[in-house]
N, C-alpha and C. Protein backbone atom coordinates (compact mmCIF):
# COMPACT_ATOMS: atom_id res chain seq x y z
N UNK A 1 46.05 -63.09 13.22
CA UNK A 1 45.61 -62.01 14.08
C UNK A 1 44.42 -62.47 14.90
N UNK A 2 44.29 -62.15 16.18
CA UNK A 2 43.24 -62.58 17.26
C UNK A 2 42.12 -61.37 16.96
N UNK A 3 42.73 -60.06 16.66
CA UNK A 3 41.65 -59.26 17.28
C UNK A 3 42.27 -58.03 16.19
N UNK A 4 41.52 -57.46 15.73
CA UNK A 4 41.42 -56.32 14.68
C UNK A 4 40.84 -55.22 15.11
N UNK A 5 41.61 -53.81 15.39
CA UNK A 5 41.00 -52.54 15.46
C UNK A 5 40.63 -51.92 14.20
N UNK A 6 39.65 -51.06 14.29
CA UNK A 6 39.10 -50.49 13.21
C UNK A 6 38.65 -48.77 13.59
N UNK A 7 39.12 -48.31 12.34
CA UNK A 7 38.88 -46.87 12.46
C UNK A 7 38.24 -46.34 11.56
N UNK A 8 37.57 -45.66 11.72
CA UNK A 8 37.14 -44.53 10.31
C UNK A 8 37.42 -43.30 10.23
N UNK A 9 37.49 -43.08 8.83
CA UNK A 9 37.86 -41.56 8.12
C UNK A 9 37.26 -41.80 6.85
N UNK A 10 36.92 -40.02 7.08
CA UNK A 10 36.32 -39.38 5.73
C UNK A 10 37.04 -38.89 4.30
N UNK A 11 36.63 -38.99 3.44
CA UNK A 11 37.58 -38.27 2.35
C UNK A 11 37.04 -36.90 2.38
N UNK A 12 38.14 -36.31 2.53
CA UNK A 12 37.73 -35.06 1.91
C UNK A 12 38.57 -35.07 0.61
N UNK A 13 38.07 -33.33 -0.02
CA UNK A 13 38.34 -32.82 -1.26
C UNK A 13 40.29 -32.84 -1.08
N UNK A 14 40.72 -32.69 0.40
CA UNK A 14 42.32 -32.06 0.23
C UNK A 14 43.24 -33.66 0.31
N UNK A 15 41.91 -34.79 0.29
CA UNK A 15 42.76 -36.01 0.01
C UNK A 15 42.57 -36.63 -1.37
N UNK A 16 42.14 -35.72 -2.37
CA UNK A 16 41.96 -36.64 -3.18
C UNK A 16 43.07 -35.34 -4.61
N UNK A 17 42.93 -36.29 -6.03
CA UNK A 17 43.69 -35.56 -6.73
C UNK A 17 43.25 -35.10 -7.56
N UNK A 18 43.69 -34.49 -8.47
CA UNK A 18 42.81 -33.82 -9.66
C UNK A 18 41.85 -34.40 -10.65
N UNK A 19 41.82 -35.77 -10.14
CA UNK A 19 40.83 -36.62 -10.94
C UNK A 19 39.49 -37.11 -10.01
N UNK A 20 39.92 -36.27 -8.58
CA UNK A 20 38.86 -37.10 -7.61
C UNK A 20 39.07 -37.95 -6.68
N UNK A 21 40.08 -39.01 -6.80
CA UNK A 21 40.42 -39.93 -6.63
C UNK A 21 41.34 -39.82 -5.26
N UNK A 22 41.28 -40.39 -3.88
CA UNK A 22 42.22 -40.32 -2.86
C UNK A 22 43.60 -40.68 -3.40
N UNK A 23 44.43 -39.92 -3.14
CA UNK A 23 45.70 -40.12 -3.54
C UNK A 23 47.04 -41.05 -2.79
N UNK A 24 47.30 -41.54 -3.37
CA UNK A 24 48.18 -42.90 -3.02
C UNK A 24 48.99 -42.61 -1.89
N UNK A 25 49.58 -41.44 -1.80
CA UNK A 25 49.99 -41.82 -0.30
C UNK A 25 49.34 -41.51 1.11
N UNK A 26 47.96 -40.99 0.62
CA UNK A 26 47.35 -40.24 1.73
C UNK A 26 46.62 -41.91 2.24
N UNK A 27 46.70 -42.61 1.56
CA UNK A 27 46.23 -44.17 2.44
C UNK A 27 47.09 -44.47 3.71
N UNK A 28 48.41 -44.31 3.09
CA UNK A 28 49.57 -44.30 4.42
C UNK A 28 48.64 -43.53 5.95
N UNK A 29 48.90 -42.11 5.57
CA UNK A 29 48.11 -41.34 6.77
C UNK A 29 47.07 -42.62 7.23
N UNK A 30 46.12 -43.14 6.13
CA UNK A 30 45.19 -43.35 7.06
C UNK A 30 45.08 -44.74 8.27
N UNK A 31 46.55 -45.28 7.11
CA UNK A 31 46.73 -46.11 8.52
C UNK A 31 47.91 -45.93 9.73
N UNK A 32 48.16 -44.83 9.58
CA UNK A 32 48.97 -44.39 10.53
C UNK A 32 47.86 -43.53 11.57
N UNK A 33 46.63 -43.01 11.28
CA UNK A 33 45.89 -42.69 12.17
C UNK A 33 45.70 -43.90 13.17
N UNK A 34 45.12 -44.77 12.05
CA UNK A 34 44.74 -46.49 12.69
C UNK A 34 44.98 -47.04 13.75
N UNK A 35 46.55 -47.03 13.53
CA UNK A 35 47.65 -47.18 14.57
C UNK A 35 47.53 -46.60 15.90
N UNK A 36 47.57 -45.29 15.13
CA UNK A 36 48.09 -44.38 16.60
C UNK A 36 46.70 -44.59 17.11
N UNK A 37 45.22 -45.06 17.29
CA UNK A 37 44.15 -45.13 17.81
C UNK A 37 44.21 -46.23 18.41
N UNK A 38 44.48 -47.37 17.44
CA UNK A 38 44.62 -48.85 18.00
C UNK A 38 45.59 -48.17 19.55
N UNK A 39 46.20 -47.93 19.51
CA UNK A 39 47.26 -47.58 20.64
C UNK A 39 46.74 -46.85 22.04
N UNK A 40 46.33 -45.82 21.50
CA UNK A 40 45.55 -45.08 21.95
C UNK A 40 44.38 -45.80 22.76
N UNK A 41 43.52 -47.22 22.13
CA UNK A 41 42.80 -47.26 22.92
C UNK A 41 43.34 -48.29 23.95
N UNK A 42 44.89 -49.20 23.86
CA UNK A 42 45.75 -49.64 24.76
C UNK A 42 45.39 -48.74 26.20
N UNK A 43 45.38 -47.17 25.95
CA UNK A 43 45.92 -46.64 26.90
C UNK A 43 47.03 -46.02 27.03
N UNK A 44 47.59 -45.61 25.37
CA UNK A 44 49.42 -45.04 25.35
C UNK A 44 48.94 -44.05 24.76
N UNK A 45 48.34 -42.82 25.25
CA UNK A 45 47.92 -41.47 24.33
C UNK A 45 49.50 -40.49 24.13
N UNK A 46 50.18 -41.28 24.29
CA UNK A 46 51.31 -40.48 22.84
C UNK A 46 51.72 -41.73 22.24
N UNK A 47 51.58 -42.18 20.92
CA UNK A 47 51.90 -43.39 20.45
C UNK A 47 52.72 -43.51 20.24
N UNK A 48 53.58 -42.07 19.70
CA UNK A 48 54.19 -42.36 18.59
C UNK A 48 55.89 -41.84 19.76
N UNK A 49 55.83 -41.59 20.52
CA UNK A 49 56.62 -40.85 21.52
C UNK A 49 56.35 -41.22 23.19
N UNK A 50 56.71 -41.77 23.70
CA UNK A 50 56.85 -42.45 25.02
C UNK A 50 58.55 -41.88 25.91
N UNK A 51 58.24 -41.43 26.74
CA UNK A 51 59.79 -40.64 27.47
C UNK A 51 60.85 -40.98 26.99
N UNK A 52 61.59 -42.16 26.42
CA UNK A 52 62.91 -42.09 25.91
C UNK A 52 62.69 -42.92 24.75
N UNK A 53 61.73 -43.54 24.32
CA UNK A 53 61.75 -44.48 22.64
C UNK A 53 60.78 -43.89 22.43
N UNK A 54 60.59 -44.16 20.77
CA UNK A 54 59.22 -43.94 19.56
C UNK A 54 59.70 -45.18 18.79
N UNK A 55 58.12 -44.91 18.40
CA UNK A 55 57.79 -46.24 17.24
C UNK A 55 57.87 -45.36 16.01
N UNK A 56 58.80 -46.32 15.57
CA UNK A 56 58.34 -45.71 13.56
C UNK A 56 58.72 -46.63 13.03
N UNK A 57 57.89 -46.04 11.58
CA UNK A 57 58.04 -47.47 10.76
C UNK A 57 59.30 -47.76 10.07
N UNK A 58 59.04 -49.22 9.91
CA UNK A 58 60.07 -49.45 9.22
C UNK A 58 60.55 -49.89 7.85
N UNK A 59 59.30 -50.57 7.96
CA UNK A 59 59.06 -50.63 6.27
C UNK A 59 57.21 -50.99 5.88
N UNK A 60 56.45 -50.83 4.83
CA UNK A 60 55.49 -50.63 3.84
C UNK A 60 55.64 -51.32 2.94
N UNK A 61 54.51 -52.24 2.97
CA UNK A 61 53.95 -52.90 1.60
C UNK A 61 52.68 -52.76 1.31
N UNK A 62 52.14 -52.67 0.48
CA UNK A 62 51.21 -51.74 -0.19
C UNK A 62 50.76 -52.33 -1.32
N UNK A 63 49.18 -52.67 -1.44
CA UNK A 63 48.53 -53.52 -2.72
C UNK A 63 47.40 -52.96 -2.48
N UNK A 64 47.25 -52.31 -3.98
CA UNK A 64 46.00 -50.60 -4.42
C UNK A 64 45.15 -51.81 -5.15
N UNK A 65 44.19 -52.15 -4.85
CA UNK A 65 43.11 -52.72 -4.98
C UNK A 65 41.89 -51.92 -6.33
N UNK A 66 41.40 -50.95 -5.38
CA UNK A 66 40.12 -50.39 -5.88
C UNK A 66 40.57 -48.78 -5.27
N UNK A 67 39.97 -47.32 -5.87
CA UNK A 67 40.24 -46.04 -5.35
C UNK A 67 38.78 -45.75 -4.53
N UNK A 68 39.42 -45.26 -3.57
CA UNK A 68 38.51 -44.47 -2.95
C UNK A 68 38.11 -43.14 -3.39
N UNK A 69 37.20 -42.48 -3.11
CA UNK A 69 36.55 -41.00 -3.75
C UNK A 69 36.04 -40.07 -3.08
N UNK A 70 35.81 -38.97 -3.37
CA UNK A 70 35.44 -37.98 -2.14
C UNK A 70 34.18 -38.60 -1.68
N UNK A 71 34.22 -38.12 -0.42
CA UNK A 71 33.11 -38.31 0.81
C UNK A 71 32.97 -39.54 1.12
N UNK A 72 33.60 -40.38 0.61
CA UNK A 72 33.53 -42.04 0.78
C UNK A 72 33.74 -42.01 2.53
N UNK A 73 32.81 -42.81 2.78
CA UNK A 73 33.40 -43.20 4.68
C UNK A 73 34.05 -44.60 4.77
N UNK A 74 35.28 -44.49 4.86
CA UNK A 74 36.16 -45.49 4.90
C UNK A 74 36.49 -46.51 6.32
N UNK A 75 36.92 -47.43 6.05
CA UNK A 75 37.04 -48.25 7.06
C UNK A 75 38.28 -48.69 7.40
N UNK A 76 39.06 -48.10 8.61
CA UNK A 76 40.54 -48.63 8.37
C UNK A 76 41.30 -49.57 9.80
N UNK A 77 41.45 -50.84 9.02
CA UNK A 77 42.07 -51.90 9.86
C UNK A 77 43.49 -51.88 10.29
N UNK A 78 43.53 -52.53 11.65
CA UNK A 78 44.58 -52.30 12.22
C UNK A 78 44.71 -53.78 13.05
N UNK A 79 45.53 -54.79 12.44
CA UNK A 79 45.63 -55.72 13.42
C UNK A 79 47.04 -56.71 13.32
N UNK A 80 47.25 -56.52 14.93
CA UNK A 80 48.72 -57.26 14.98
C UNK A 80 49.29 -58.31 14.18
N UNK A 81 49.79 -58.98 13.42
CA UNK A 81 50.36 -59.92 12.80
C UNK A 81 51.56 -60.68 13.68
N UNK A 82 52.73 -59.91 13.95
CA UNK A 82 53.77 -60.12 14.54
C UNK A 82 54.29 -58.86 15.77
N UNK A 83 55.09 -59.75 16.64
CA UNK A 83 55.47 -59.36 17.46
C UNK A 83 56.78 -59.75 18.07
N UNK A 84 57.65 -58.73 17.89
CA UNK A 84 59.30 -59.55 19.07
C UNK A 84 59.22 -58.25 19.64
N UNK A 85 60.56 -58.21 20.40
CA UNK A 85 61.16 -57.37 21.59
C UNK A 85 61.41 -56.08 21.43
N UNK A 86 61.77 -55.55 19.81
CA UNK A 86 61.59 -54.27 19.73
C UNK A 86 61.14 -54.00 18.10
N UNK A 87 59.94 -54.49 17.79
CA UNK A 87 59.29 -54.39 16.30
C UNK A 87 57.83 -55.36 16.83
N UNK A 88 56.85 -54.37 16.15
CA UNK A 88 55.94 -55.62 15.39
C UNK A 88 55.65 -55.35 14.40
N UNK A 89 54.33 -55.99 13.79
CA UNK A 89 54.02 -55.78 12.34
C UNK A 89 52.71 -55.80 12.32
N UNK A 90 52.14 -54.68 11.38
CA UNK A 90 50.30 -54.64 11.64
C UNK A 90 50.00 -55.40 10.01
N UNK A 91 48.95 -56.08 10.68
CA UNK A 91 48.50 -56.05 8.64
C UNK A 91 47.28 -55.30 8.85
N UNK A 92 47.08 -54.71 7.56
CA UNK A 92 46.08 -52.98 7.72
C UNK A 92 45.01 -53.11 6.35
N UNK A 93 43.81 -52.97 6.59
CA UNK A 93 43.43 -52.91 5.20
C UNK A 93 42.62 -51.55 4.93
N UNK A 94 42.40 -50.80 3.82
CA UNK A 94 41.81 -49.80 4.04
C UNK A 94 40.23 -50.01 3.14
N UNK A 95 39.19 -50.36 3.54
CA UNK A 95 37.71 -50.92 2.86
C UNK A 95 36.31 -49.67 3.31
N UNK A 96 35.99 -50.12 1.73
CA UNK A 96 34.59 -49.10 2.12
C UNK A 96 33.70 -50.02 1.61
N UNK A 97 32.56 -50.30 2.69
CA UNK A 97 31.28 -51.03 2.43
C UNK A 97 31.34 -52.11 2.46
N UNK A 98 32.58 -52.59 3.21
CA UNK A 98 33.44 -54.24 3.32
C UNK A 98 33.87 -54.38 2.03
N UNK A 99 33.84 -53.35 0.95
CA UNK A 99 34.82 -54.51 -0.23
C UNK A 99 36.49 -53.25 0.13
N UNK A 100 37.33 -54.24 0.56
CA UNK A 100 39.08 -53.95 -0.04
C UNK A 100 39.52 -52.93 -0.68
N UNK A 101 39.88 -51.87 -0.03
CA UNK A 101 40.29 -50.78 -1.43
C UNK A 101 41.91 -51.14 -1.64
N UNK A 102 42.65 -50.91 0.02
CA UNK A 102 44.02 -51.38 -0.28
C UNK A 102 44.15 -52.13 0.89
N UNK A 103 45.70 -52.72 0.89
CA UNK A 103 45.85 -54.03 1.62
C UNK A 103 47.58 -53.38 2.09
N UNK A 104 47.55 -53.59 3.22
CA UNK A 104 48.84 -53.29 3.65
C UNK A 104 49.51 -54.16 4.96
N UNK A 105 51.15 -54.12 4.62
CA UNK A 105 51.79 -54.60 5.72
C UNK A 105 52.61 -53.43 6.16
N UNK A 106 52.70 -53.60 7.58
CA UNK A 106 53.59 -52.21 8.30
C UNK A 106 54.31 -52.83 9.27
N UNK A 107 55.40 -52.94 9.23
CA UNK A 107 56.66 -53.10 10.31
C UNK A 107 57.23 -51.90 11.39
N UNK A 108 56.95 -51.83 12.34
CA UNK A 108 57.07 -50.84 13.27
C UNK A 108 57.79 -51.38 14.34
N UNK A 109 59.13 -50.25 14.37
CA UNK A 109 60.18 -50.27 15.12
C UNK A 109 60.36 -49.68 16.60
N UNK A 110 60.68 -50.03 17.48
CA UNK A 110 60.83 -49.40 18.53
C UNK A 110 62.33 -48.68 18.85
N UNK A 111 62.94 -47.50 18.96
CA UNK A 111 64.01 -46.83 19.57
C UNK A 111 64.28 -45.69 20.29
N UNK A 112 65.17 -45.59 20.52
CA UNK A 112 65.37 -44.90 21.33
C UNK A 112 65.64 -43.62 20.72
N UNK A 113 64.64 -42.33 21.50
CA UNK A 113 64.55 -40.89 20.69
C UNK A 113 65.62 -40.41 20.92
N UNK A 114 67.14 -40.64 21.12
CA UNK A 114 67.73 -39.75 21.29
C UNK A 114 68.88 -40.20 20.76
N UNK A 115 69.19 -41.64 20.24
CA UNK A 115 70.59 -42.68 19.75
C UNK A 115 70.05 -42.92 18.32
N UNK A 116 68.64 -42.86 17.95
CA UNK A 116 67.56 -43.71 17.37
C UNK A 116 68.43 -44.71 16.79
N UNK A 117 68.43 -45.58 18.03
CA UNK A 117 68.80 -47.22 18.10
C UNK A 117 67.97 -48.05 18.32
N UNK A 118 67.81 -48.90 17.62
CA UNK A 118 66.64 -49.86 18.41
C UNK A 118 66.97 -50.36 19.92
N UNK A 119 65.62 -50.79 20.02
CA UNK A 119 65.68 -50.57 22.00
C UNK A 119 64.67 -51.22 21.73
N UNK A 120 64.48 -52.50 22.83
CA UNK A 120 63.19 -53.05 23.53
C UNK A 120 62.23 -52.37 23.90
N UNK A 121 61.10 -52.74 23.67
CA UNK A 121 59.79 -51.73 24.12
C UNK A 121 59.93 -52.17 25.08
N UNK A 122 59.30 -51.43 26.32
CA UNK A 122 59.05 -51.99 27.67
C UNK A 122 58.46 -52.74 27.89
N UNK A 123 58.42 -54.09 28.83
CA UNK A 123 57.74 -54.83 29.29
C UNK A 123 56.59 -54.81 29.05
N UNK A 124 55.91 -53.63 29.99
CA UNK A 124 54.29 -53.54 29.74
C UNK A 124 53.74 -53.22 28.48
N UNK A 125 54.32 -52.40 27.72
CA UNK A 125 53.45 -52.26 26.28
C UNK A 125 54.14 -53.61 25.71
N UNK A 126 55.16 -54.12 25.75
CA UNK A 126 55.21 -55.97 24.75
C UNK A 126 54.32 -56.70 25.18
N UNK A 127 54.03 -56.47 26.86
CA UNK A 127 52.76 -57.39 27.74
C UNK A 127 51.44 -57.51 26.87
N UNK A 128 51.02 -56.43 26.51
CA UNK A 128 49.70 -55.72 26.25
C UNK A 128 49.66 -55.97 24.78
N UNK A 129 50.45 -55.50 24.28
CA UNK A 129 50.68 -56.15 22.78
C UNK A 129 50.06 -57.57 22.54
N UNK A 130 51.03 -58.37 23.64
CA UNK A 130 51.10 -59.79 23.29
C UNK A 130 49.86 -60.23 23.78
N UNK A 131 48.82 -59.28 24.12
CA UNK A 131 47.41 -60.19 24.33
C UNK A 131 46.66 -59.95 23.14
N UNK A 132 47.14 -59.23 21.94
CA UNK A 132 46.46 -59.24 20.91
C UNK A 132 47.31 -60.13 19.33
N UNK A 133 48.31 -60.31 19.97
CA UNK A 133 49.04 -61.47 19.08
C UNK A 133 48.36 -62.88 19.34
């Protein structure tokens, strides 16, 4: 990866579980915020929905490190790994205070909203992409 976006979020009380503890899939959310910001600051303020394709994922890998806890201010990474014609792949980490809580890979698909077939992203967002690959 050349270049790493970074986001933050707060825990609240409605992310965590009856022990306190942020709950395992609410990490997902937080790097799906990630994303859609990393994107966002491209310049694509609908990330997830563009006039005839969306990105979604395609597949999640996921390594729970350390838990996060209420009010923790978290730190969440977002940076390209891979890239072809209609997928890339972020590697994501989610850290508070620079140490690792979890570690993730995300494969994100490009298709078409209405066949949901895969479909080439357009030129210009693969362009733009590919200056951070």
């Amino acid at each position: 990866m050349s270049s790493v976006f970074n986001h933050q979020v707060r825990v609240y009380v409605e992310d965590t579980d009856a022990g306190g503890i942020v709950f395992y899939a609410n990490y997902l959310k937080y790097m799906e915020r990630a994303r859609t910001e990393f994107l966002r600051s491209l310049g694509y303020n609908k990330p997830a929905l563009f006039d005839s394709l969306q990105f979604v994922v395609r597949s999640v890998e996921l390594v729970y490190q350390k838990p996060a806890v209420l009010d923790d201010l978290l730190d969440v990474s977002a940076g390209l790994s891979k890239l072809s014609k209609a997928s890339f792949e972020m590697h994501q980490n989610v850290s508070r205070d620079g140490d690792i809580l979890v570690e993730g890979k995300v494969k994100v698909a490009c298709i078409n909203s209405e066949t949901k077939r895969p479909l080439a992203m357009p030129k210009e967002i693969y362009a733009t992409l590919s200056n951070y690959n």
